[in-house]
PDB file of N, CA and C in Angstrom:
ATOM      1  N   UNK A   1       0.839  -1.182   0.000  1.00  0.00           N
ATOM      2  CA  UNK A   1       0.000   0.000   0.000  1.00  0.00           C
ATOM      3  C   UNK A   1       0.882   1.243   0.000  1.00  0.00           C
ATOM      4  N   UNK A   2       0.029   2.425  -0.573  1.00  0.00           N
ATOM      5  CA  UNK A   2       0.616   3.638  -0.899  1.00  0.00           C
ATOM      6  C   UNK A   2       0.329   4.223   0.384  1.00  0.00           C
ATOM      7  N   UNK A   3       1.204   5.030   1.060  1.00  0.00           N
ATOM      8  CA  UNK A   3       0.773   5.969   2.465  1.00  0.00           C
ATOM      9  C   UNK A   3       0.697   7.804   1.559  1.00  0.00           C
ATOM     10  N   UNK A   4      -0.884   8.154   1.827  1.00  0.00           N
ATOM     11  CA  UNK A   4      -0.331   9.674   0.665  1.00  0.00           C
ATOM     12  C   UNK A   4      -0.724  10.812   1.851  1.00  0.00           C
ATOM     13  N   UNK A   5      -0.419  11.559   2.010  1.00  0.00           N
ATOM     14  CA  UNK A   5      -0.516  12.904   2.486  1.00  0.00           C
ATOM     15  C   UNK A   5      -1.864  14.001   1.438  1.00  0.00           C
ATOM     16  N   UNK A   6      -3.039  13.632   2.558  1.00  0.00           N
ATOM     17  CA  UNK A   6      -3.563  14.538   1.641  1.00  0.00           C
ATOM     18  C   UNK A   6      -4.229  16.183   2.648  1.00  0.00           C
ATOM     19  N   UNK A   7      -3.970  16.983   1.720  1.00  0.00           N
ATOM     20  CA  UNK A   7      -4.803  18.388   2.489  1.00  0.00           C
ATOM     21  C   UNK A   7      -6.302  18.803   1.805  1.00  0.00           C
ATOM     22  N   UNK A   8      -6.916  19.246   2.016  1.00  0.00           N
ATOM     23  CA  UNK A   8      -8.596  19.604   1.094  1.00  0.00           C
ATOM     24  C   UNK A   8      -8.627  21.044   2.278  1.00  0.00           C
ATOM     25  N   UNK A   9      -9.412  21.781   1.347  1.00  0.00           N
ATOM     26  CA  UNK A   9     -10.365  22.854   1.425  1.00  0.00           C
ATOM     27  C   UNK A   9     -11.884  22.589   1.307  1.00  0.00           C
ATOM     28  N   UNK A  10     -12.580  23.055   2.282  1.00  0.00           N
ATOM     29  CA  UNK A  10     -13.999  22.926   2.523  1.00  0.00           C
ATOM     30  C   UNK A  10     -14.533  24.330   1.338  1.00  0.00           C
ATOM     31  N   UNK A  11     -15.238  24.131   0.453  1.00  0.00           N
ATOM     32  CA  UNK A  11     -15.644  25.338  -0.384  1.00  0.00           C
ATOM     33  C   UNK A  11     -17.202  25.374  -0.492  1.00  0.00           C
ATOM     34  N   UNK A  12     -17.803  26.736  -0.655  1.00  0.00           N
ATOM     35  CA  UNK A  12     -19.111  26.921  -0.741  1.00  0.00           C
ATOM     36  C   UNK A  12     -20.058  25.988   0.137  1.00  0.00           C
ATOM     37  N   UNK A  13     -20.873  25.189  -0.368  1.00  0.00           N
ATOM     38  CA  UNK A  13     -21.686  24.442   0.013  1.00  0.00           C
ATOM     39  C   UNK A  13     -20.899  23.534   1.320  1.00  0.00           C
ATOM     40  N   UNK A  14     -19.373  22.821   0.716  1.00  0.00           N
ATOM     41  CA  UNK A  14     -18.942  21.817   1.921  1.00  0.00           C
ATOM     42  C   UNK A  14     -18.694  22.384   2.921  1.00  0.00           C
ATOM     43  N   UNK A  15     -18.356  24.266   2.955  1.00  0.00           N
ATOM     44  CA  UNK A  15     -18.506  24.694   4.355  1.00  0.00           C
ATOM     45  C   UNK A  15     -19.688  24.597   5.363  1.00  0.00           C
ATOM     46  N   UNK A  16     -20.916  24.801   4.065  1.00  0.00           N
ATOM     47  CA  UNK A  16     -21.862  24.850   5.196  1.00  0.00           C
ATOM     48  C   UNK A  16     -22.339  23.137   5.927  1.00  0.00           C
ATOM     49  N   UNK A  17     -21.812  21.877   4.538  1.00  0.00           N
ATOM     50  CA  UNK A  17     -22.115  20.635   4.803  1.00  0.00           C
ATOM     51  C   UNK A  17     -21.357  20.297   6.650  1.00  0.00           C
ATOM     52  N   UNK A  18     -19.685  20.819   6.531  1.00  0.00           N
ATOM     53  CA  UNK A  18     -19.289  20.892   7.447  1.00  0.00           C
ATOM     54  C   UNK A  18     -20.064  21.018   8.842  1.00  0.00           C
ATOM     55  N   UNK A  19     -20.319  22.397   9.218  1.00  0.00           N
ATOM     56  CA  UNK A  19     -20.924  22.988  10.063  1.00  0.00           C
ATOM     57  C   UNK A  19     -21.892  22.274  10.499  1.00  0.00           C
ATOM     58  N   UNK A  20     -22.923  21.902   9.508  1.00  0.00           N
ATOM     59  CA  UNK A  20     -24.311  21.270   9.573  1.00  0.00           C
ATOM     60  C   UNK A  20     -24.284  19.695  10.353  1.00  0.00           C
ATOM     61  N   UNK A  21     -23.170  19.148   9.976  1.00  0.00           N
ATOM     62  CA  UNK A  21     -22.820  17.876  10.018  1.00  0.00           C
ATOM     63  C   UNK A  21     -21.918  17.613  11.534  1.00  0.00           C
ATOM     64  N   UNK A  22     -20.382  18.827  11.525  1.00  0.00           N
ATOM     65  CA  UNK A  22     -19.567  18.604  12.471  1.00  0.00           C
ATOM     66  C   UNK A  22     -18.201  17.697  11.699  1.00  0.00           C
ATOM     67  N   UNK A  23     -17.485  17.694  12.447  1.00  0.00           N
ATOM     68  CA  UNK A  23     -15.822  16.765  12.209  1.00  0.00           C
ATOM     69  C   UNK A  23     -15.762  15.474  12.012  1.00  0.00           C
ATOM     70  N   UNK A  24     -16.786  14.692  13.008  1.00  0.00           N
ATOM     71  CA  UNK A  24     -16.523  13.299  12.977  1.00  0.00           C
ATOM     72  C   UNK A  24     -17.077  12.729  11.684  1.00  0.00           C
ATOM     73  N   UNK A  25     -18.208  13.090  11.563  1.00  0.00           N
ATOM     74  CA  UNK A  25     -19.102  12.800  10.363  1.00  0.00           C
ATOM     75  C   UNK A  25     -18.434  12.653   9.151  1.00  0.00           C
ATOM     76  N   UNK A  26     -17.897  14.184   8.737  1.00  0.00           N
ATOM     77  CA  UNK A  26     -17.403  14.472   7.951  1.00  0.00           C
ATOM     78  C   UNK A  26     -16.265  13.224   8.164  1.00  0.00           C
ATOM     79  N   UNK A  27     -15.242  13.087   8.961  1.00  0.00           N
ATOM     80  CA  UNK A  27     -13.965  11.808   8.573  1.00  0.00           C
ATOM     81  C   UNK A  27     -14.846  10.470   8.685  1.00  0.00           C
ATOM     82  N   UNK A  28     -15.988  10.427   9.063  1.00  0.00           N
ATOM     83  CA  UNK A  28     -16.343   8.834   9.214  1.00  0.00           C
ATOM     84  C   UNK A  28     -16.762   9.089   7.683  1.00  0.00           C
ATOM     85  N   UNK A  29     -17.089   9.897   6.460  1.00  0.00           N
ATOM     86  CA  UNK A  29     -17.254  10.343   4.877  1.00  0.00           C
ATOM     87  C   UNK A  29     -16.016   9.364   4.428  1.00  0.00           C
ATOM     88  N   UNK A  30     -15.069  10.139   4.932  1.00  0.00           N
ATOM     89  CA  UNK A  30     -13.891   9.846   4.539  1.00  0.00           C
ATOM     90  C   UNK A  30     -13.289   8.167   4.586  1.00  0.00           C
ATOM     91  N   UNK A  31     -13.401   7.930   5.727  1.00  0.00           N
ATOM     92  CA  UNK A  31     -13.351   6.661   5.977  1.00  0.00           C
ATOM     93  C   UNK A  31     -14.181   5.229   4.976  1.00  0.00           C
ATOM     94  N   UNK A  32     -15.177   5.820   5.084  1.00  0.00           N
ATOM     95  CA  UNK A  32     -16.331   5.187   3.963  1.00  0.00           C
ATOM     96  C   UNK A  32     -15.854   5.261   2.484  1.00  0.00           C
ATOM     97  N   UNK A  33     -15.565   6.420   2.292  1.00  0.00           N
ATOM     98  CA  UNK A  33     -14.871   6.610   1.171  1.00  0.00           C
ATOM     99  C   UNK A  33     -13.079   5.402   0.399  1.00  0.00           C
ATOM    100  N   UNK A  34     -12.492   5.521   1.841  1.00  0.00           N
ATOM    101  CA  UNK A  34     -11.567   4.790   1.289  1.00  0.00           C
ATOM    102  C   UNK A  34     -11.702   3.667   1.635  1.00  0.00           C
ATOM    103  N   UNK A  35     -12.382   3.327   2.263  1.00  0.00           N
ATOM    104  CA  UNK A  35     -13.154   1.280   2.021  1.00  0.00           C
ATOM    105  C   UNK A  35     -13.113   1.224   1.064  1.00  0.00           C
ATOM    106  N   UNK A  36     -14.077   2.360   0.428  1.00  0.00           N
ATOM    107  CA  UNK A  36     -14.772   1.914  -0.732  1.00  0.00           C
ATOM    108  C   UNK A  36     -13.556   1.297  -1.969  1.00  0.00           C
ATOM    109  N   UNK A  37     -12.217   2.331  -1.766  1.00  0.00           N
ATOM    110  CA  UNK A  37     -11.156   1.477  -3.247  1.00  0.00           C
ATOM    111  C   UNK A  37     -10.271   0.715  -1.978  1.00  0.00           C
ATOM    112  N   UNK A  38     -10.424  -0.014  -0.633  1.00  0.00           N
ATOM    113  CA  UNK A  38      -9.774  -0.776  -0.128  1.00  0.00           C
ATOM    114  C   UNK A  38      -8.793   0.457   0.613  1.00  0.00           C
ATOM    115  N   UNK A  39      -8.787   1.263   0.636  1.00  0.00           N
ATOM    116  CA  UNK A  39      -7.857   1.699   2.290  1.00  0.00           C
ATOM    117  C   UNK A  39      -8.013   2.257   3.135  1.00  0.00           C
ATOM    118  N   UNK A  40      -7.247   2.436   3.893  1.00  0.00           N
ATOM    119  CA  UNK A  40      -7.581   2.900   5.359  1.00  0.00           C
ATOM    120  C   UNK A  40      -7.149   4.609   6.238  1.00  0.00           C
ATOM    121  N   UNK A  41      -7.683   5.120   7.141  1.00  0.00           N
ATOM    122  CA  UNK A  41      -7.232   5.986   7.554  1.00  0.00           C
ATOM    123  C   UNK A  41      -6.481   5.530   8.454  1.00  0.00           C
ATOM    124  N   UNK A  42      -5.287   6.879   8.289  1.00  0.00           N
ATOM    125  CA  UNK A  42      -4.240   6.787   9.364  1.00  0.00           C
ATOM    126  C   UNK A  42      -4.371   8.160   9.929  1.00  0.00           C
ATOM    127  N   UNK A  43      -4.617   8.839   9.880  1.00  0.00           N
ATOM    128  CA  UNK A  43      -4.250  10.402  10.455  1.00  0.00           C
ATOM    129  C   UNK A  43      -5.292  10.942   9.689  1.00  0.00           C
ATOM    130  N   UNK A  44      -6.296  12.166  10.534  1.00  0.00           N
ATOM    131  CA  UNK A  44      -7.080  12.989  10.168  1.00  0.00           C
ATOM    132  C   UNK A  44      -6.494  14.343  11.090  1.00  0.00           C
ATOM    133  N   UNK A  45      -6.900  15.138  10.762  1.00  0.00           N
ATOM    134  CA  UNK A  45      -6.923  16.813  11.111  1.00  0.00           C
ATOM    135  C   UNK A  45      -7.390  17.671  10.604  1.00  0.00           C
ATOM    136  N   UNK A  46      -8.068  18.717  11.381  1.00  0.00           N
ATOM    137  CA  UNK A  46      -8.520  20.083  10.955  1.00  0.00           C
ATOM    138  C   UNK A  46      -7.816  21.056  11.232  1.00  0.00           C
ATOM    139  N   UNK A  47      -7.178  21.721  10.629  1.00  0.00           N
ATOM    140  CA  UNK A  47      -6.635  22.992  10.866  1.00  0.00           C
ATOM    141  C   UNK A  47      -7.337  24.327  10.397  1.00  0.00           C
ATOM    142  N   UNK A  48      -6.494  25.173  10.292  1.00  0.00           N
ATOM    143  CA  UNK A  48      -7.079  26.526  10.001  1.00  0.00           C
ATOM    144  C   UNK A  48      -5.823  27.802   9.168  1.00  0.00           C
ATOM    145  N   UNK A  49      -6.314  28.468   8.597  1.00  0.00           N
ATOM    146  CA  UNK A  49      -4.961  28.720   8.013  1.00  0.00           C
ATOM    147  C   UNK A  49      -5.482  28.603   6.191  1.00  0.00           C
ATOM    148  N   UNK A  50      -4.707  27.819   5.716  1.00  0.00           N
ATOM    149  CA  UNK A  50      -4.666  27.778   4.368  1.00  0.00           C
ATOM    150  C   UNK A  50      -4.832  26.257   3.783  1.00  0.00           C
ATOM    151  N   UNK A  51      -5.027  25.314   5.110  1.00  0.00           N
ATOM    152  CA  UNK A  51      -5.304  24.000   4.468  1.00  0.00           C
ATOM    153  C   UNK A  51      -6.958  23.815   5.908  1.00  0.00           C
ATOM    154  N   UNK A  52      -8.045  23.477   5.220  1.00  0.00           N
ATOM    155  CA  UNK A  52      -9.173  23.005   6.910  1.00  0.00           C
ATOM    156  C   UNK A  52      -8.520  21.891   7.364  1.00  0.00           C
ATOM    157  N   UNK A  53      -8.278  20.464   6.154  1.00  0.00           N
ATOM    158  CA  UNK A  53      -7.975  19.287   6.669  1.00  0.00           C
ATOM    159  C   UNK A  53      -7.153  18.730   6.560  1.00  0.00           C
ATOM    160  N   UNK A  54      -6.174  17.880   6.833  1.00  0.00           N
ATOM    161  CA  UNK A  54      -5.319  17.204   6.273  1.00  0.00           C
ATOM    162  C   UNK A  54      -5.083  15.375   7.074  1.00  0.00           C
ATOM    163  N   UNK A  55      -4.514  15.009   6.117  1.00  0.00           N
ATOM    164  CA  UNK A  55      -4.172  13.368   7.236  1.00  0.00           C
ATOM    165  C   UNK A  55      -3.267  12.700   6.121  1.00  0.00           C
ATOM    166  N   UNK A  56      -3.058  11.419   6.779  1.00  0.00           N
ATOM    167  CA  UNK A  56      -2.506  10.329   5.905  1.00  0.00           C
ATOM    168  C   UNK A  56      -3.324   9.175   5.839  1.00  0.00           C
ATOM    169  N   UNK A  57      -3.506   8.650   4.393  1.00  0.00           N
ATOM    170  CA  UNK A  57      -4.189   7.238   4.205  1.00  0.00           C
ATOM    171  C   UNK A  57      -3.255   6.454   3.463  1.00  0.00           C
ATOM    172  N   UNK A  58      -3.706   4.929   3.815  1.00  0.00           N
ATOM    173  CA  UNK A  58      -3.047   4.455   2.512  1.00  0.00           C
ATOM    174  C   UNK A  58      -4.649   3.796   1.405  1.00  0.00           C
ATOM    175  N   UNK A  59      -3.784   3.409   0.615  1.00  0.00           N
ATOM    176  CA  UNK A  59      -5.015   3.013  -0.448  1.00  0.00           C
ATOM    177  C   UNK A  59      -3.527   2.297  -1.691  1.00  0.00           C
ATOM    178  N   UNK A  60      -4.296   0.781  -1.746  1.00  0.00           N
ATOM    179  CA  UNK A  60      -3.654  -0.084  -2.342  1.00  0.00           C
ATOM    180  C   UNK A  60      -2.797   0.333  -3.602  1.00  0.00           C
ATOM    181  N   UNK A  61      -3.436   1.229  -4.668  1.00  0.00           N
ATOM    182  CA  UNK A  61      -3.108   1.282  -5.559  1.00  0.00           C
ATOM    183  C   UNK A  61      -2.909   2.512  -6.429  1.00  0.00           C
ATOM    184  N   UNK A  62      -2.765   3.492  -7.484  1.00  0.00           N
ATOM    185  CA  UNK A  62      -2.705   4.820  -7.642  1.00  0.00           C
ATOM    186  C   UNK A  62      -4.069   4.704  -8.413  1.00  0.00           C
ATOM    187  N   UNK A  63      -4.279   3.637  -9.065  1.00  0.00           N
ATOM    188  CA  UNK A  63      -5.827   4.009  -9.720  1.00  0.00           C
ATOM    189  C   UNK A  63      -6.911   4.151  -8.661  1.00  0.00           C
ATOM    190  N   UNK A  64      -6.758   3.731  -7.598  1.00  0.00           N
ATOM    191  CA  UNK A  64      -7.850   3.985  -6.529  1.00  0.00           C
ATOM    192  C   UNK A  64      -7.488   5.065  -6.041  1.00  0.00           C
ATOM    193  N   UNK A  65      -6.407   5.690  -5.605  1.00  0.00           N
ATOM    194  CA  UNK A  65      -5.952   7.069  -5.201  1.00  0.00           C
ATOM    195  C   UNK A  65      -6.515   8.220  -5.853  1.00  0.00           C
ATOM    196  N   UNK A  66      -6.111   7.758  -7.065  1.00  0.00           N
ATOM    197  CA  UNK A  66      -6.986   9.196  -7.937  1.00  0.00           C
ATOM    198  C   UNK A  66      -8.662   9.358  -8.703  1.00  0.00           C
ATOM    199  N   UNK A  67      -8.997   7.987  -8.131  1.00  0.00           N
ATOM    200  CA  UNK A  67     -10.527   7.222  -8.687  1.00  0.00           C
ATOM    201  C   UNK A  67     -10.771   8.793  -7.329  1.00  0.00           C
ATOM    202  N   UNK A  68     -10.412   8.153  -6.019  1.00  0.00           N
ATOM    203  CA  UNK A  68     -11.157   8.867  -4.883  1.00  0.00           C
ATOM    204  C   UNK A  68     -10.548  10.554  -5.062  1.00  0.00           C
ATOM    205  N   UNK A  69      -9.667  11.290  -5.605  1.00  0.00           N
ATOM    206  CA  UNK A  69      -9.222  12.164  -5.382  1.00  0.00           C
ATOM    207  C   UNK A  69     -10.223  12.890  -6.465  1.00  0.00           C
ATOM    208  N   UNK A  70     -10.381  12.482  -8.013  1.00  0.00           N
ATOM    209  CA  UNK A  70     -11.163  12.421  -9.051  1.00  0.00           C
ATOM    210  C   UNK A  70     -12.974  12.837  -8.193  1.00  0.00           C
ATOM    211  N   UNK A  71     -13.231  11.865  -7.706  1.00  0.00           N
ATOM    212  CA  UNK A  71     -14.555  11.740  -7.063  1.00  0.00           C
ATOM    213  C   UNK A  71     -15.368  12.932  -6.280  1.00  0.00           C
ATOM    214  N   UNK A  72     -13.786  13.182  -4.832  1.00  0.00           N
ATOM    215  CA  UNK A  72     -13.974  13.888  -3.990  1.00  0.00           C
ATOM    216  C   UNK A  72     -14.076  15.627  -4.430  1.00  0.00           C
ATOM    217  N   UNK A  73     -13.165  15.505  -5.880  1.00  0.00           N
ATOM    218  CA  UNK A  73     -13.265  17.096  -6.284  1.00  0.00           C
ATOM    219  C   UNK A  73     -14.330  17.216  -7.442  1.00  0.00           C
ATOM    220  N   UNK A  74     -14.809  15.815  -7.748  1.00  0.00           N
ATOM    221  CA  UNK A  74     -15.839  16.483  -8.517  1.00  0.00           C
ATOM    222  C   UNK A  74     -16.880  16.778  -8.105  1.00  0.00           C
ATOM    223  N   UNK A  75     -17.276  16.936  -6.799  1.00  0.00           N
ATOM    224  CA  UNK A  75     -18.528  17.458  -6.142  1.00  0.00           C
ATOM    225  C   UNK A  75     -18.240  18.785  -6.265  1.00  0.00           C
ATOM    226  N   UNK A  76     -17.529  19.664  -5.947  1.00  0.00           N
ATOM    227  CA  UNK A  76     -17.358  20.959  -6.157  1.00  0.00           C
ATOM    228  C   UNK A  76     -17.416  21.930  -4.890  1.00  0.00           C
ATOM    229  N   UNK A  77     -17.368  20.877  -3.418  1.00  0.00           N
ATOM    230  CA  UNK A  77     -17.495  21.369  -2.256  1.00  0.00           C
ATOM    231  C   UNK A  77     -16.369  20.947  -1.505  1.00  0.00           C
ATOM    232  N   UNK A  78     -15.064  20.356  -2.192  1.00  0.00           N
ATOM    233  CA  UNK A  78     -14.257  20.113  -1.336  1.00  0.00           C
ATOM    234  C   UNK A  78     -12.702  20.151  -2.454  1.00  0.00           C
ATOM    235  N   UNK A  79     -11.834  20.750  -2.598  1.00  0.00           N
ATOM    236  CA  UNK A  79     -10.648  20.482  -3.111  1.00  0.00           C
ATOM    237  C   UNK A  79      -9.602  19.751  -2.241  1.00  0.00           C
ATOM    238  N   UNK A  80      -8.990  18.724  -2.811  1.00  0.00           N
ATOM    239  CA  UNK A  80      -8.318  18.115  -2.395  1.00  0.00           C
ATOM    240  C   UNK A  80      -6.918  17.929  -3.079  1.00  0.00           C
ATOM    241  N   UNK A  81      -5.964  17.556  -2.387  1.00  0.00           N
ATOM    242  CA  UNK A  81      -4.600  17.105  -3.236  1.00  0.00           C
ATOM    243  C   UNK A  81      -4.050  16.314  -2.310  1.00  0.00           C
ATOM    244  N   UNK A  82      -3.613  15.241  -3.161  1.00  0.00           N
ATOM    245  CA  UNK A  82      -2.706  14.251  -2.311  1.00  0.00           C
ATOM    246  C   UNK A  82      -1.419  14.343  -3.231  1.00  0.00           C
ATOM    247  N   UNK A  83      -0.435  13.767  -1.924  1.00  0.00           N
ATOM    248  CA  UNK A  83       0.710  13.604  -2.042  1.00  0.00           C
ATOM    249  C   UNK A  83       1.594  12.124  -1.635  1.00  0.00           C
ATOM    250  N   UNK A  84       1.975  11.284  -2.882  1.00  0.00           N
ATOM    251  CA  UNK A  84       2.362  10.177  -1.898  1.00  0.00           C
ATOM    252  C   UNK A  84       3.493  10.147  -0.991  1.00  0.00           C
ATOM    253  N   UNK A  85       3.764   9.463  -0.080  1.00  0.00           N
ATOM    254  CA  UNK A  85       5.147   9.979   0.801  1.00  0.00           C
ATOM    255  C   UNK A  85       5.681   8.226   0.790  1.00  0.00           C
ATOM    256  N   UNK A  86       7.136   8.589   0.880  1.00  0.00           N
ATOM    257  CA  UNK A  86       7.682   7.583   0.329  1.00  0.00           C
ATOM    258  C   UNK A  86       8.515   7.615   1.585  1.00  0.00           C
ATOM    259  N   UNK A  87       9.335   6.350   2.090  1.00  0.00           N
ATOM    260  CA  UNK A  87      10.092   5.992   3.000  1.00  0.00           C
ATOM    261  C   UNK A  87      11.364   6.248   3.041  1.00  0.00           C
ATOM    262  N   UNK A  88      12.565   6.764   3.771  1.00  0.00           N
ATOM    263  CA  UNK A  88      13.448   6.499   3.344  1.00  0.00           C
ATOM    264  C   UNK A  88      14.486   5.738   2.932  1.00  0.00           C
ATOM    265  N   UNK A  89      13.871   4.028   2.753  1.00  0.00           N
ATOM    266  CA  UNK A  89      14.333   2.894   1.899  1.00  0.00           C
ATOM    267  C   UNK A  89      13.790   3.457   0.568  1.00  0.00           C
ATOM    268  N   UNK A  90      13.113   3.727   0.295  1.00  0.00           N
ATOM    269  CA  UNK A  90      12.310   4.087  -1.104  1.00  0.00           C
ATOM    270  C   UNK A  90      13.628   4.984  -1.780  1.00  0.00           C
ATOM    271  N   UNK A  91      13.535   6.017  -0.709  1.00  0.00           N
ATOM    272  CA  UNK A  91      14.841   7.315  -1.641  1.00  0.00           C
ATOM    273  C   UNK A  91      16.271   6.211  -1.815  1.00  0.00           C
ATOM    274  N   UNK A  92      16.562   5.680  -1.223  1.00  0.00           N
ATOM    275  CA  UNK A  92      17.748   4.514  -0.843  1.00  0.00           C
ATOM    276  C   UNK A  92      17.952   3.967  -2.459  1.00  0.00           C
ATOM    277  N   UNK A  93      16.449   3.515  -2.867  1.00  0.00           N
ATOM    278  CA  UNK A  93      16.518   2.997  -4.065  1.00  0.00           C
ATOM    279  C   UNK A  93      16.723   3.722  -5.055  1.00  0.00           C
ATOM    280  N   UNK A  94      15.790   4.932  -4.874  1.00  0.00           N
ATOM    281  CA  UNK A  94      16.097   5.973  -6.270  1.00  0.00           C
ATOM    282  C   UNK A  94      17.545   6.610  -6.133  1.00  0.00           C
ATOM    283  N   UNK A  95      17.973   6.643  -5.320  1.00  0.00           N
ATOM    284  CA  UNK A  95      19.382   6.742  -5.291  1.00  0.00           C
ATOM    285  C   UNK A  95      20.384   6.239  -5.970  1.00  0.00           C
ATOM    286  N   UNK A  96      19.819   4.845  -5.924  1.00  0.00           N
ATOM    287  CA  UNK A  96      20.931   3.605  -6.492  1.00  0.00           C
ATOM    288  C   UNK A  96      20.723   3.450  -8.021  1.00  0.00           C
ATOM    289  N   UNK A  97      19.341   4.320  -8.639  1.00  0.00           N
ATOM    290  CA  UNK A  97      19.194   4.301  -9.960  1.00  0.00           C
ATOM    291  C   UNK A  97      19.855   5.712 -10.672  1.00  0.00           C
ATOM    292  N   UNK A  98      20.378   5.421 -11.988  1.00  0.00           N
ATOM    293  CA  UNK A  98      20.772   6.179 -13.065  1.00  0.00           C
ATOM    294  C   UNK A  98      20.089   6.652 -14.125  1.00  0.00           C
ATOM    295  N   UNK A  99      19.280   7.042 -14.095  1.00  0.00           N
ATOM    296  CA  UNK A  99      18.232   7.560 -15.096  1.00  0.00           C
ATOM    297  C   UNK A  99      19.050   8.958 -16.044  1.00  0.00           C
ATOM    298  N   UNK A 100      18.757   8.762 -17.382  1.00  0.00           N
ATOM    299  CA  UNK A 100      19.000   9.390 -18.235  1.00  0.00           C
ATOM    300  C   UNK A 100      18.319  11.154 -18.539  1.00  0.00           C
ATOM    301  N   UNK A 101      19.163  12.531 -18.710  1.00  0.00           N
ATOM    302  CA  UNK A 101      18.178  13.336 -18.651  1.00  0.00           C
ATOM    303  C   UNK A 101      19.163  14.475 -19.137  1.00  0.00           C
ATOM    304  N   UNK A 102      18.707  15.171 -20.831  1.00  0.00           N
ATOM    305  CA  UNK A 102      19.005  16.072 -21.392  1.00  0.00           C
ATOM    306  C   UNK A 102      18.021  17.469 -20.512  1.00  0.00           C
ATOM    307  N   UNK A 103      18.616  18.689 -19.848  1.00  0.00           N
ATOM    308  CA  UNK A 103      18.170  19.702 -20.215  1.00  0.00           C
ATOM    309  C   UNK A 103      18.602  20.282 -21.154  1.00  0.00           C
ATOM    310  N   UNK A 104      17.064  21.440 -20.685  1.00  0.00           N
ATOM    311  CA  UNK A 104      16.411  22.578 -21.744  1.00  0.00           C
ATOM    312  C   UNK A 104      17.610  22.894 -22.757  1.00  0.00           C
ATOM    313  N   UNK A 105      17.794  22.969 -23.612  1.00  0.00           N
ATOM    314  CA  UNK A 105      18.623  24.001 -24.668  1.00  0.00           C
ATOM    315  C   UNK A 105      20.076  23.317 -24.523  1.00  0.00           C
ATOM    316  N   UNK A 106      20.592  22.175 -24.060  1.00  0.00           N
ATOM    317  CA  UNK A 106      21.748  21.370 -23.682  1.00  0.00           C
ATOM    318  C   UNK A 106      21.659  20.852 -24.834  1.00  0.00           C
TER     319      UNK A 106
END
């Protein structure tokens, strides 16, 4: 499984869904939501500032990652972005690879 870092903004309508509803509701959404492509919550939060929510999930696969990321912003009451976060065995590996790469105007 993928572990991703995601933040969302509550907009128009999902502010007032928010309010109407409360916090838990709203992450038990969430939760329901990533059953639905097989993963799980690890971390929820509300902040304030320039992100309302943020947490970490994982979710098996990237087509289910962006099935739900796809989903969640096409309602039009919540923007979201995830980010996957990778381990530092992961960087270990991309390290050990040589990948090929002309720059601009080189």
């Amino acid at each position: 499984m993928t572990k991703y870092l995601f933040e969302a903004n509550y907009v128009g309508e999902g502010i007032k869904g928010l309010m109407r509803e409360g916090g838990t509701k709203r992450r038990d959404a969430v939760v329901d939501a990533l059953n639905s492509v097989g993963g799980s919550l690890e971390s929820f939060y509300y902040a304030f500032g320039d992100t309302d929510v943020l947490g970490v999930f994982d979710i098996p696969d990237q087509a289910g990652a962006a099935a739900l990321s796809l989903m969640i912003n096409s309602t039009g009451n919540v923007n979201v972005r995830l980010k996957p976060l990778m381990t530092p065995e992961d960087i270990d590996e991309a390290a050990k690879k040589t990948p090929t790469y002309r720059a601009p105007g080189q």
